[in-house]
PDB file of N, CA and C in Angstrom:
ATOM      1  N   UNK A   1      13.841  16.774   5.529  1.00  0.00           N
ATOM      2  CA  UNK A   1      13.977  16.170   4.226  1.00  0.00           C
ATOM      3  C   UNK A   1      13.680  17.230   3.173  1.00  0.00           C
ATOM      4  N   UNK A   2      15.007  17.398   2.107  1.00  0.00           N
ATOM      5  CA  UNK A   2      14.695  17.822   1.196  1.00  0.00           C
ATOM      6  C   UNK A   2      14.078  17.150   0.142  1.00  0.00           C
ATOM      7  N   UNK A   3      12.839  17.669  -0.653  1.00  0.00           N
ATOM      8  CA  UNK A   3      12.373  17.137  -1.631  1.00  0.00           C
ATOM      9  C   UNK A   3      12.468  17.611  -2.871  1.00  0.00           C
ATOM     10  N   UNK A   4      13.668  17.128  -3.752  1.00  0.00           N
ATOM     11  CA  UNK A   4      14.069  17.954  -4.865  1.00  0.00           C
ATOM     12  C   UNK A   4      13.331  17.442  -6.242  1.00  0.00           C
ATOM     13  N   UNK A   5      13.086  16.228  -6.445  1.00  0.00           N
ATOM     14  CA  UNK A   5      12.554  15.748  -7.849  1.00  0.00           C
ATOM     15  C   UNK A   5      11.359  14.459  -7.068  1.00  0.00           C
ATOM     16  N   UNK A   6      10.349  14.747  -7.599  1.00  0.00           N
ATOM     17  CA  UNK A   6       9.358  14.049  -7.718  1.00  0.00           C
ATOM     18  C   UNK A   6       8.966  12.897  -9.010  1.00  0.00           C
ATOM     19  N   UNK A   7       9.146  11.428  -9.155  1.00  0.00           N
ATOM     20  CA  UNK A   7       8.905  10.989  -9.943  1.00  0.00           C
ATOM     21  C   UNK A   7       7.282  10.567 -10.845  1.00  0.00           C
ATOM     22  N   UNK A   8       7.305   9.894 -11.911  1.00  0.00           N
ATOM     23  CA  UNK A   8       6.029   9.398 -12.197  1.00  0.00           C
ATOM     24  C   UNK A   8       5.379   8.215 -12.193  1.00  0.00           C
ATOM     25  N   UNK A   9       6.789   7.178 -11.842  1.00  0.00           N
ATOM     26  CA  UNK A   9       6.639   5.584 -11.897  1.00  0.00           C
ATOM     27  C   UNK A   9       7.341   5.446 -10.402  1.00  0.00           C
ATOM     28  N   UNK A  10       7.016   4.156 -10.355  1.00  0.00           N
ATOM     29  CA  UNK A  10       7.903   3.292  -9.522  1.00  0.00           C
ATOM     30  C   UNK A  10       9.236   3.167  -9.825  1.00  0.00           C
ATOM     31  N   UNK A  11       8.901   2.434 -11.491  1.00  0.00           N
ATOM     32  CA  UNK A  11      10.262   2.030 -11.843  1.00  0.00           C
ATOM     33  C   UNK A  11      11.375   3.383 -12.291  1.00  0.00           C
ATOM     34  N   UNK A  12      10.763   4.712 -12.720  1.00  0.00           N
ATOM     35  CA  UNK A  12      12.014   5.910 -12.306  1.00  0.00           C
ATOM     36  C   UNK A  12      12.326   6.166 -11.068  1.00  0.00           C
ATOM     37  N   UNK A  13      11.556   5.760 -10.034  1.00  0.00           N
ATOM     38  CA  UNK A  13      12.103   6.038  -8.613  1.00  0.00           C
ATOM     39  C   UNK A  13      13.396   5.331  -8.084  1.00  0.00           C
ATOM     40  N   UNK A  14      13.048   3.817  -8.694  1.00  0.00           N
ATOM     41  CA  UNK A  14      14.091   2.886  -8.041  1.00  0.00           C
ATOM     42  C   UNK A  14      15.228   3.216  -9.230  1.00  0.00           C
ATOM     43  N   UNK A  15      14.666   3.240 -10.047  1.00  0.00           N
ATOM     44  CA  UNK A  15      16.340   3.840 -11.179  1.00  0.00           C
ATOM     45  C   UNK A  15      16.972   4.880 -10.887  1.00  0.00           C
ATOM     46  N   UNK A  16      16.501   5.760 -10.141  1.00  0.00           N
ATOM     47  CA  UNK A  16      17.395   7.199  -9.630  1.00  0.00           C
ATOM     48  C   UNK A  16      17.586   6.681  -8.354  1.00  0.00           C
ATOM     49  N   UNK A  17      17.432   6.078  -7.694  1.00  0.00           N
ATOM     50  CA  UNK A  17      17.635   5.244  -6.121  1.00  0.00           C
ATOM     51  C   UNK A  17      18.954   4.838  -6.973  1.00  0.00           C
ATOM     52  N   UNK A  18      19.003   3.725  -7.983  1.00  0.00           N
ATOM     53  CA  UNK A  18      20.217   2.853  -8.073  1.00  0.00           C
ATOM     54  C   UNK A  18      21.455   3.617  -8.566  1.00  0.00           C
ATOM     55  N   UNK A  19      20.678   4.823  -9.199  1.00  0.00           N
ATOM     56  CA  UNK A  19      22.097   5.665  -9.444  1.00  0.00           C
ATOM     57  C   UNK A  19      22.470   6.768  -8.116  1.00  0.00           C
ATOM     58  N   UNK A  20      22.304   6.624  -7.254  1.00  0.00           N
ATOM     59  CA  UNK A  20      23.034   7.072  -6.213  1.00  0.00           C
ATOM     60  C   UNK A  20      21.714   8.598  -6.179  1.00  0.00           C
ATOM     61  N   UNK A  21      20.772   9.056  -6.794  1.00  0.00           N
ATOM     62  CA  UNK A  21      20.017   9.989  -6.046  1.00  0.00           C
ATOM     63  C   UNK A  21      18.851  10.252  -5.029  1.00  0.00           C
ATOM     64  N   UNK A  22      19.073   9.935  -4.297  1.00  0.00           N
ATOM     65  CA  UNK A  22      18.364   9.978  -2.988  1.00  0.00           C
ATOM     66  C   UNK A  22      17.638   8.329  -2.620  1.00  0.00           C
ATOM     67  N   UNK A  23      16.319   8.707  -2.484  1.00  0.00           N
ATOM     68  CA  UNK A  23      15.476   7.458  -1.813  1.00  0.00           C
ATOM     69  C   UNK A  23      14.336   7.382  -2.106  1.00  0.00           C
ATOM     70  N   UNK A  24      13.672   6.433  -1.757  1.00  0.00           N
ATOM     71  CA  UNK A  24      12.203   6.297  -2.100  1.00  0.00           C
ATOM     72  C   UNK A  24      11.391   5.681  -1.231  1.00  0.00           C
ATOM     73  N   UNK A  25       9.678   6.176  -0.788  1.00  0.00           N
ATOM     74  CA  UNK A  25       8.592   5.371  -0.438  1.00  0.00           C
ATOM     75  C   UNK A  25       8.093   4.869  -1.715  1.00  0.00           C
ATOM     76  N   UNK A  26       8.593   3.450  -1.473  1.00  0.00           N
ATOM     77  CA  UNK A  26       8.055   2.212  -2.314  1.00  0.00           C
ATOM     78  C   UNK A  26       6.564   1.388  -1.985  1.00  0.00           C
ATOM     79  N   UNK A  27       5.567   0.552  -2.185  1.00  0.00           N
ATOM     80  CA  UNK A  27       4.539   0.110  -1.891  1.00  0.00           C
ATOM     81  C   UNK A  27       5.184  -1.269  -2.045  1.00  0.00           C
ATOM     82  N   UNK A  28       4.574  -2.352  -1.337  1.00  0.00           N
ATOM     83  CA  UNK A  28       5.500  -3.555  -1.090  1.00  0.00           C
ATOM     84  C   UNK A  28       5.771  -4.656  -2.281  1.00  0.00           C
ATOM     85  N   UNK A  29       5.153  -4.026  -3.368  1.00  0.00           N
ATOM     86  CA  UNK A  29       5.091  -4.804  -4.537  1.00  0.00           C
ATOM     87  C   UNK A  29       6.390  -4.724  -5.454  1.00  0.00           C
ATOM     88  N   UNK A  30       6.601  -3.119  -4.987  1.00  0.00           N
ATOM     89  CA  UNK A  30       8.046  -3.015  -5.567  1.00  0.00           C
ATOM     90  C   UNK A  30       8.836  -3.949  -5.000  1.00  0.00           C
ATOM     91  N   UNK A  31       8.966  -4.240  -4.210  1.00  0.00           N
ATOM     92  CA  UNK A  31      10.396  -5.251  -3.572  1.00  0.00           C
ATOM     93  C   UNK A  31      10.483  -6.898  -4.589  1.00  0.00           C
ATOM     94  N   UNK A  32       9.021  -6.828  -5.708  1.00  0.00           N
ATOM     95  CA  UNK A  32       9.495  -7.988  -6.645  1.00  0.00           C
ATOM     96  C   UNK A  32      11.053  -7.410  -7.663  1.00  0.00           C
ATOM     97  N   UNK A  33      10.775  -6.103  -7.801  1.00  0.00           N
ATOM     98  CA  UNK A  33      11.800  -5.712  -8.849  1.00  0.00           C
ATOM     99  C   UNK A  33      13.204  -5.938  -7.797  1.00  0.00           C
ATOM    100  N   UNK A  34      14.297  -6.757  -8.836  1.00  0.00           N
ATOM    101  CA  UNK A  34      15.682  -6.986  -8.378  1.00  0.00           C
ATOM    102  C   UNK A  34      16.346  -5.701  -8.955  1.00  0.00           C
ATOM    103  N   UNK A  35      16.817  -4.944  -8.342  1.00  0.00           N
ATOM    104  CA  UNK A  35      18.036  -4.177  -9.253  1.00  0.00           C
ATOM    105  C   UNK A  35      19.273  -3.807  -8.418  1.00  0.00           C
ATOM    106  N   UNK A  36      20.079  -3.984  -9.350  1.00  0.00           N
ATOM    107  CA  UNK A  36      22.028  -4.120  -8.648  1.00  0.00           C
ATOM    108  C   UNK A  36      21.929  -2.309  -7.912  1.00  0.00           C
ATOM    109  N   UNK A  37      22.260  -2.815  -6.498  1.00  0.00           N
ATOM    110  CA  UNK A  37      22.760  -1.544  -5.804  1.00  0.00           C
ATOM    111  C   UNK A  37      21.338  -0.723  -5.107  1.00  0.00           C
ATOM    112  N   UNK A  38      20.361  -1.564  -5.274  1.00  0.00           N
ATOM    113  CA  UNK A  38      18.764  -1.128  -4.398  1.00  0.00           C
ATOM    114  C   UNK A  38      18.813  -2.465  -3.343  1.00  0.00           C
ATOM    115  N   UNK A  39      18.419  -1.550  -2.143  1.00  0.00           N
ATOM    116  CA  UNK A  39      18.332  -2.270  -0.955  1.00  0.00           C
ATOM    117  C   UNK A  39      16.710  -2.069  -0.778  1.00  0.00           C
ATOM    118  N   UNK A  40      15.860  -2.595  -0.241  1.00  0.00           N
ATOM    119  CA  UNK A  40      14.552  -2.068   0.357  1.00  0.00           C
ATOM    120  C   UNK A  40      14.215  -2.489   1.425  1.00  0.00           C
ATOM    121  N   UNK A  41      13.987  -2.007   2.307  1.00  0.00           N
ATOM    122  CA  UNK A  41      13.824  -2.280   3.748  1.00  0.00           C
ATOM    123  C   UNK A  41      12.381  -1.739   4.317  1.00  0.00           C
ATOM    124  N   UNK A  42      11.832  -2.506   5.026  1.00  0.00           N
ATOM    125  CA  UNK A  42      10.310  -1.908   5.750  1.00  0.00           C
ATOM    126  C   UNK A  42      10.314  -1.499   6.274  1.00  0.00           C
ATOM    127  N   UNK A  43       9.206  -0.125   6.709  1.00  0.00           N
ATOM    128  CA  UNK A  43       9.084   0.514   7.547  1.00  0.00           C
ATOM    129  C   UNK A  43       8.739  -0.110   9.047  1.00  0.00           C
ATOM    130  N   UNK A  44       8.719   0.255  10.268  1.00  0.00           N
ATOM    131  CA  UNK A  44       8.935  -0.438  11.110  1.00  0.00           C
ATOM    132  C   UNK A  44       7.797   0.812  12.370  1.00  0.00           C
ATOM    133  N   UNK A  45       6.712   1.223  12.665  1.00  0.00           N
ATOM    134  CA  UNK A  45       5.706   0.825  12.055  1.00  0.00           C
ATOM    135  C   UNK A  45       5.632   0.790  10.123  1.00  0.00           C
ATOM    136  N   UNK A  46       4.677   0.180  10.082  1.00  0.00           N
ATOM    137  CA  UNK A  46       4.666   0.069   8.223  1.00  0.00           C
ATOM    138  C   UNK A  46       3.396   1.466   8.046  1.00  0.00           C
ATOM    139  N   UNK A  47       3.443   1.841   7.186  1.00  0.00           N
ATOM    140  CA  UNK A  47       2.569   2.873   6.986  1.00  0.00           C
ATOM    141  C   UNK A  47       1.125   2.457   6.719  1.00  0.00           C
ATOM    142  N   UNK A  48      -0.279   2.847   6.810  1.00  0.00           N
ATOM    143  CA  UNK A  48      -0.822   2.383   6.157  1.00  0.00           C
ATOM    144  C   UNK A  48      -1.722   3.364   5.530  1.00  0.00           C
ATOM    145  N   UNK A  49      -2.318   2.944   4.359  1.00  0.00           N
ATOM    146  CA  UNK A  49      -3.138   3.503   3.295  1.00  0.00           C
ATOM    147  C   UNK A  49      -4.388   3.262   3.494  1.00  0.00           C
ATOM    148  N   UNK A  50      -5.440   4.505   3.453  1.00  0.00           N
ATOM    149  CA  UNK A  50      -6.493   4.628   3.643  1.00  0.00           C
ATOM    150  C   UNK A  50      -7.086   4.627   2.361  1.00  0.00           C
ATOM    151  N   UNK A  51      -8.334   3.669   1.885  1.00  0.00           N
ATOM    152  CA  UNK A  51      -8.788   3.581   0.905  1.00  0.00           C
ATOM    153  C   UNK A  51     -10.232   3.533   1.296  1.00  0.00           C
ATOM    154  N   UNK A  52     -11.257   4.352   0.292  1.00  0.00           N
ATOM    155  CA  UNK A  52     -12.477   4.934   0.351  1.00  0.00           C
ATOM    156  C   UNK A  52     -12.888   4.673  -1.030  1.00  0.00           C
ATOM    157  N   UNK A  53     -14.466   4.140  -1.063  1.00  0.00           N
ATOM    158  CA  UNK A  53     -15.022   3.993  -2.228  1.00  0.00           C
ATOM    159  C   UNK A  53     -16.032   5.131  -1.594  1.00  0.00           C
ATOM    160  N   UNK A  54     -16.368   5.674  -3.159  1.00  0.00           N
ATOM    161  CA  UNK A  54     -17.122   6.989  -3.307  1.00  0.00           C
ATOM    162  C   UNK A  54     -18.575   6.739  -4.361  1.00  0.00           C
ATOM    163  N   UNK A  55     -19.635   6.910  -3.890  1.00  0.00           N
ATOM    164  CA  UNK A  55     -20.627   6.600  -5.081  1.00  0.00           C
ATOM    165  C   UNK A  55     -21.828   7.460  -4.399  1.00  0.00           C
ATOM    166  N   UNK A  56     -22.809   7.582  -5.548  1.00  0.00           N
ATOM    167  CA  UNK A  56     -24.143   8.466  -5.077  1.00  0.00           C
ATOM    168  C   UNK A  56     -24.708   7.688  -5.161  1.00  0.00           C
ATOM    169  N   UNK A  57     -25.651   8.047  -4.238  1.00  0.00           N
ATOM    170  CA  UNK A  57     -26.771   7.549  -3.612  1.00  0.00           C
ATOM    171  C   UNK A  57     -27.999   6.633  -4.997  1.00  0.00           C
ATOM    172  N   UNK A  58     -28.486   5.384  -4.600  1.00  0.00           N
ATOM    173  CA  UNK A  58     -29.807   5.265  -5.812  1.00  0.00           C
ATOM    174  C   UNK A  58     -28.808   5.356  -6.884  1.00  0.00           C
ATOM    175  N   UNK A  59     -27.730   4.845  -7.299  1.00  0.00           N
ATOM    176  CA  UNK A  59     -27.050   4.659  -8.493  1.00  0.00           C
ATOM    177  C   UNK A  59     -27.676   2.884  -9.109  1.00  0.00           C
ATOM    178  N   UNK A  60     -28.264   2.589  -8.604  1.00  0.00           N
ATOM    179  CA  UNK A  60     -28.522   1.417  -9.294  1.00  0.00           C
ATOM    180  C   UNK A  60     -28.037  -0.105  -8.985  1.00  0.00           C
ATOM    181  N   UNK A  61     -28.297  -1.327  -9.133  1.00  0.00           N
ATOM    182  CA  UNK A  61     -27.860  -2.340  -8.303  1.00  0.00           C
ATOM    183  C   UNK A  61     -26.527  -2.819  -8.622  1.00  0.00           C
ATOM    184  N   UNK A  62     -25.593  -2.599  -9.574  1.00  0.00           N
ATOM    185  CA  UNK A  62     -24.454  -2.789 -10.333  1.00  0.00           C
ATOM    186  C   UNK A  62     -23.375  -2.161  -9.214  1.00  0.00           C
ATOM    187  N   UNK A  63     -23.819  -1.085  -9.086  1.00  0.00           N
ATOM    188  CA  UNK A  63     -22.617   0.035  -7.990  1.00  0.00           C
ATOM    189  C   UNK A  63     -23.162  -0.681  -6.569  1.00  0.00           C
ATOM    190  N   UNK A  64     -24.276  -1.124  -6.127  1.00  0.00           N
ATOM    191  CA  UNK A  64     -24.377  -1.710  -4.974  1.00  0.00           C
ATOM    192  C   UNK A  64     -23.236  -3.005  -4.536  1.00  0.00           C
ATOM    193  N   UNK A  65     -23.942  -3.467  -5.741  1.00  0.00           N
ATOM    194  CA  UNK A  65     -22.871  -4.796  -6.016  1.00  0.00           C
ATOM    195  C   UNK A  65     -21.340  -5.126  -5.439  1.00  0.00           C
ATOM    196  N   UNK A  66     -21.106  -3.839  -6.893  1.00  0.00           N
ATOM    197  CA  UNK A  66     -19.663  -3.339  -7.173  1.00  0.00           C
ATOM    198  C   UNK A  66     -19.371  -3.321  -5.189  1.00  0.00           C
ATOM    199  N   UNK A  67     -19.690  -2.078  -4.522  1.00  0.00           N
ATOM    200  CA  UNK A  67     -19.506  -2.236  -3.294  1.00  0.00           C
ATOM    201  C   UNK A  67     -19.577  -3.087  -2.269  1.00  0.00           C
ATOM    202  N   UNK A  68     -20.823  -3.849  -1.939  1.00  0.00           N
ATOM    203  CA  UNK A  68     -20.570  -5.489  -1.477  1.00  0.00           C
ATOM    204  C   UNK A  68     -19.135  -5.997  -1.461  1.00  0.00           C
ATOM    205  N   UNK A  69     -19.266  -6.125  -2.371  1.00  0.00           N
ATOM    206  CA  UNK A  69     -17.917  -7.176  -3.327  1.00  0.00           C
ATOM    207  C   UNK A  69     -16.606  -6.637  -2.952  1.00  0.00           C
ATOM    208  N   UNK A  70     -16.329  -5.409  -3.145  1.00  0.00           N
ATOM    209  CA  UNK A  70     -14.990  -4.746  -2.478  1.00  0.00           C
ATOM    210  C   UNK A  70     -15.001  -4.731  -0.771  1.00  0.00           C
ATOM    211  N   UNK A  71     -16.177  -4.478  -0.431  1.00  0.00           N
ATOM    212  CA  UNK A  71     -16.283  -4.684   1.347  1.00  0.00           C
ATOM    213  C   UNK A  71     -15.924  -6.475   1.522  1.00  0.00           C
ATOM    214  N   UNK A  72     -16.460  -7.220   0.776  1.00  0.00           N
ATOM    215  CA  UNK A  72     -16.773  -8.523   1.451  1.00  0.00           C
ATOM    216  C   UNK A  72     -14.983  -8.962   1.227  1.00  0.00           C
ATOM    217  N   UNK A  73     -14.716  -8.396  -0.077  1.00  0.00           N
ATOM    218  CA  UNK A  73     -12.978  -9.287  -0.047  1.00  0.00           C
ATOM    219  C   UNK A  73     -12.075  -8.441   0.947  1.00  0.00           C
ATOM    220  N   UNK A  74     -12.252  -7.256   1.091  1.00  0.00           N
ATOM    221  CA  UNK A  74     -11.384  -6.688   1.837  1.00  0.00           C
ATOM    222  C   UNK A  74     -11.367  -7.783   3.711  1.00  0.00           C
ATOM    223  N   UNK A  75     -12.590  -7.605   3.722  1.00  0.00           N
ATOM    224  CA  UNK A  75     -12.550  -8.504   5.390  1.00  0.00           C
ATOM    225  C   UNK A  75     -12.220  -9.946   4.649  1.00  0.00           C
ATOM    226  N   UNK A  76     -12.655 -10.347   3.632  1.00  0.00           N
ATOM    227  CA  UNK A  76     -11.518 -12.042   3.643  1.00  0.00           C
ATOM    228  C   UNK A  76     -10.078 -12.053   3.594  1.00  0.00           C
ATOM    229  N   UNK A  77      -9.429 -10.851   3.086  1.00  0.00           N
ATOM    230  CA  UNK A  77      -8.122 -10.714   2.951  1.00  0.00           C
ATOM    231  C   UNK A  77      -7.924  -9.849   4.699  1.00  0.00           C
ATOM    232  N   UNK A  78      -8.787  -9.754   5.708  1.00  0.00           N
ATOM    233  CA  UNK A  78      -8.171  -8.760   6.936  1.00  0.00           C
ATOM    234  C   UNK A  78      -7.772  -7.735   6.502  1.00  0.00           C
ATOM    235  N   UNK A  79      -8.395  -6.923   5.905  1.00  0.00           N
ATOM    236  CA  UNK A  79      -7.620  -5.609   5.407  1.00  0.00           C
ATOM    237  C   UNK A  79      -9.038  -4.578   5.653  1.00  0.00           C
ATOM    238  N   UNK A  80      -9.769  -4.557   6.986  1.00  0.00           N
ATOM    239  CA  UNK A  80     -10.796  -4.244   7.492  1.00  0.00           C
ATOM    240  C   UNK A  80     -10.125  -2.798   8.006  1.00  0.00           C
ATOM    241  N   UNK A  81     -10.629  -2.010   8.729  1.00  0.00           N
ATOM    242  CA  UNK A  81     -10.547  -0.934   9.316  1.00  0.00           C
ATOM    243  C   UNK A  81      -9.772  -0.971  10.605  1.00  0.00           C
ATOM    244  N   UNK A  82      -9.323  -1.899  10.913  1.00  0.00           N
ATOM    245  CA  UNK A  82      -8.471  -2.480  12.395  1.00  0.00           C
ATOM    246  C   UNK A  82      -7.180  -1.661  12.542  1.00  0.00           C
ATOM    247  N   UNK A  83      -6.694  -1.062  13.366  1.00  0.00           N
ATOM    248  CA  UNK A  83      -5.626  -0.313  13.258  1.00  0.00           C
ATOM    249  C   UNK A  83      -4.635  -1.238  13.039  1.00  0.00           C
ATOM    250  N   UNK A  84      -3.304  -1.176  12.116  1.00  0.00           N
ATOM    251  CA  UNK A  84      -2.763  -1.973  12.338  1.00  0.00           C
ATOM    252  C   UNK A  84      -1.697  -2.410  13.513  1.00  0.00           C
ATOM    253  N   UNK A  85      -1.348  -1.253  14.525  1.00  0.00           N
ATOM    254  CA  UNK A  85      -0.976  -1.845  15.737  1.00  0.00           C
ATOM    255  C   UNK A  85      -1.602  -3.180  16.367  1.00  0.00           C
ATOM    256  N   UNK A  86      -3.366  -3.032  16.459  1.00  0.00           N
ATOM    257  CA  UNK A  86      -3.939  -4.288  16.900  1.00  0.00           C
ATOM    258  C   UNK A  86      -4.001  -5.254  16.122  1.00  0.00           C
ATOM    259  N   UNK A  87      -4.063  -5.403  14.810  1.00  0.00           N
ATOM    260  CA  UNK A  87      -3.242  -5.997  13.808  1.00  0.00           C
ATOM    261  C   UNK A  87      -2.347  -7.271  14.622  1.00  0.00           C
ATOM    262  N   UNK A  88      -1.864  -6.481  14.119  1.00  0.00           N
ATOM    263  CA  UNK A  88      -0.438  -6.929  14.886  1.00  0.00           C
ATOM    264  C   UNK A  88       0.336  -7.898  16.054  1.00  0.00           C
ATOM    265  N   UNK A  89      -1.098  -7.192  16.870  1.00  0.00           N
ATOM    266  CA  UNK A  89      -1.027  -7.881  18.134  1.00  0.00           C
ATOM    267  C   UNK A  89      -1.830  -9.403  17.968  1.00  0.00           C
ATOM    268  N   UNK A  90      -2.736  -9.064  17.220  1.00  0.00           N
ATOM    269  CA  UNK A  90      -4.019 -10.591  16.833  1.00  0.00           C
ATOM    270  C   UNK A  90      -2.749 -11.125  16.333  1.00  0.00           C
ATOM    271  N   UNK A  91      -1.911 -10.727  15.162  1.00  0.00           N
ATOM    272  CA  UNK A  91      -1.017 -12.364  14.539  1.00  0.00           C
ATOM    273  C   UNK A  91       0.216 -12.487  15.488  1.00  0.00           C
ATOM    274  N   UNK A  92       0.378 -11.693  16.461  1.00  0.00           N
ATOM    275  CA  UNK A  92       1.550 -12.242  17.320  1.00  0.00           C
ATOM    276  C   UNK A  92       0.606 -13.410  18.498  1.00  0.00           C
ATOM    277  N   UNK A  93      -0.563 -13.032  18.164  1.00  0.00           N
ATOM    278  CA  UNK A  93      -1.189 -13.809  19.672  1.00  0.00           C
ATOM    279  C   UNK A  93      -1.552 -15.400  19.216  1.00  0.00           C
ATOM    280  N   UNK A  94      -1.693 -15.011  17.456  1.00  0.00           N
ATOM    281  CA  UNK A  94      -2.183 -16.300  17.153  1.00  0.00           C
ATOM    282  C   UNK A  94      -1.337 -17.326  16.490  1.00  0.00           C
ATOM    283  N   UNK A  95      -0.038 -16.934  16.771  1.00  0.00           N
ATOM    284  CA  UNK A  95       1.182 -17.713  16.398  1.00  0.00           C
ATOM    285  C   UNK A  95       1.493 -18.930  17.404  1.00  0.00           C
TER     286      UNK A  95
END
């Protein structure tokens, strides 16, 4: 893969997609935008994104908090550390 132009949005990515220049890794939110002559299709494995909260140490009970709170919704939404192959396998098993 050549990589000739790098965009700054989403929405210039899928606008040079619809005019016929190349392609794009989209995040799945893009697939709300409709536009004439964009197809979007999933990856098949899907990729996934590693996300890390960063804080120092003895910052105070606010940043404790703050962290709780991002740990506790991430495991209500399943979006825990689970690879998503096994993922995968839990919602095919529990269908």
């Amino acid at each position: 893969m050549n990589v000739v132009l790098e965009t700054g949005t989403f929405l210039s990515g899928v606008n040079f997609v619809s005019l016929g220049i190349g392609c794009s890794f989209l995040g799945e939110y893009a697939r709300r935008i409709k536009w004439d002559g964009v197809v979007y299709r999933p990856l098949d494995p899907p990729l996934v994104k590693t996300v890390a909260i960063i804080k120092k140490k003895r910052r105070g009970e606010l940043v404790e908090e703050f962290y709780r709170f991002t740990v506790d919704r991430m495991r209500a939404h399943d979006l825990t550390a689970t690879p998503p192959a096994k993922r995968r396998s839990k919602q095919k098993a529990s269908k």
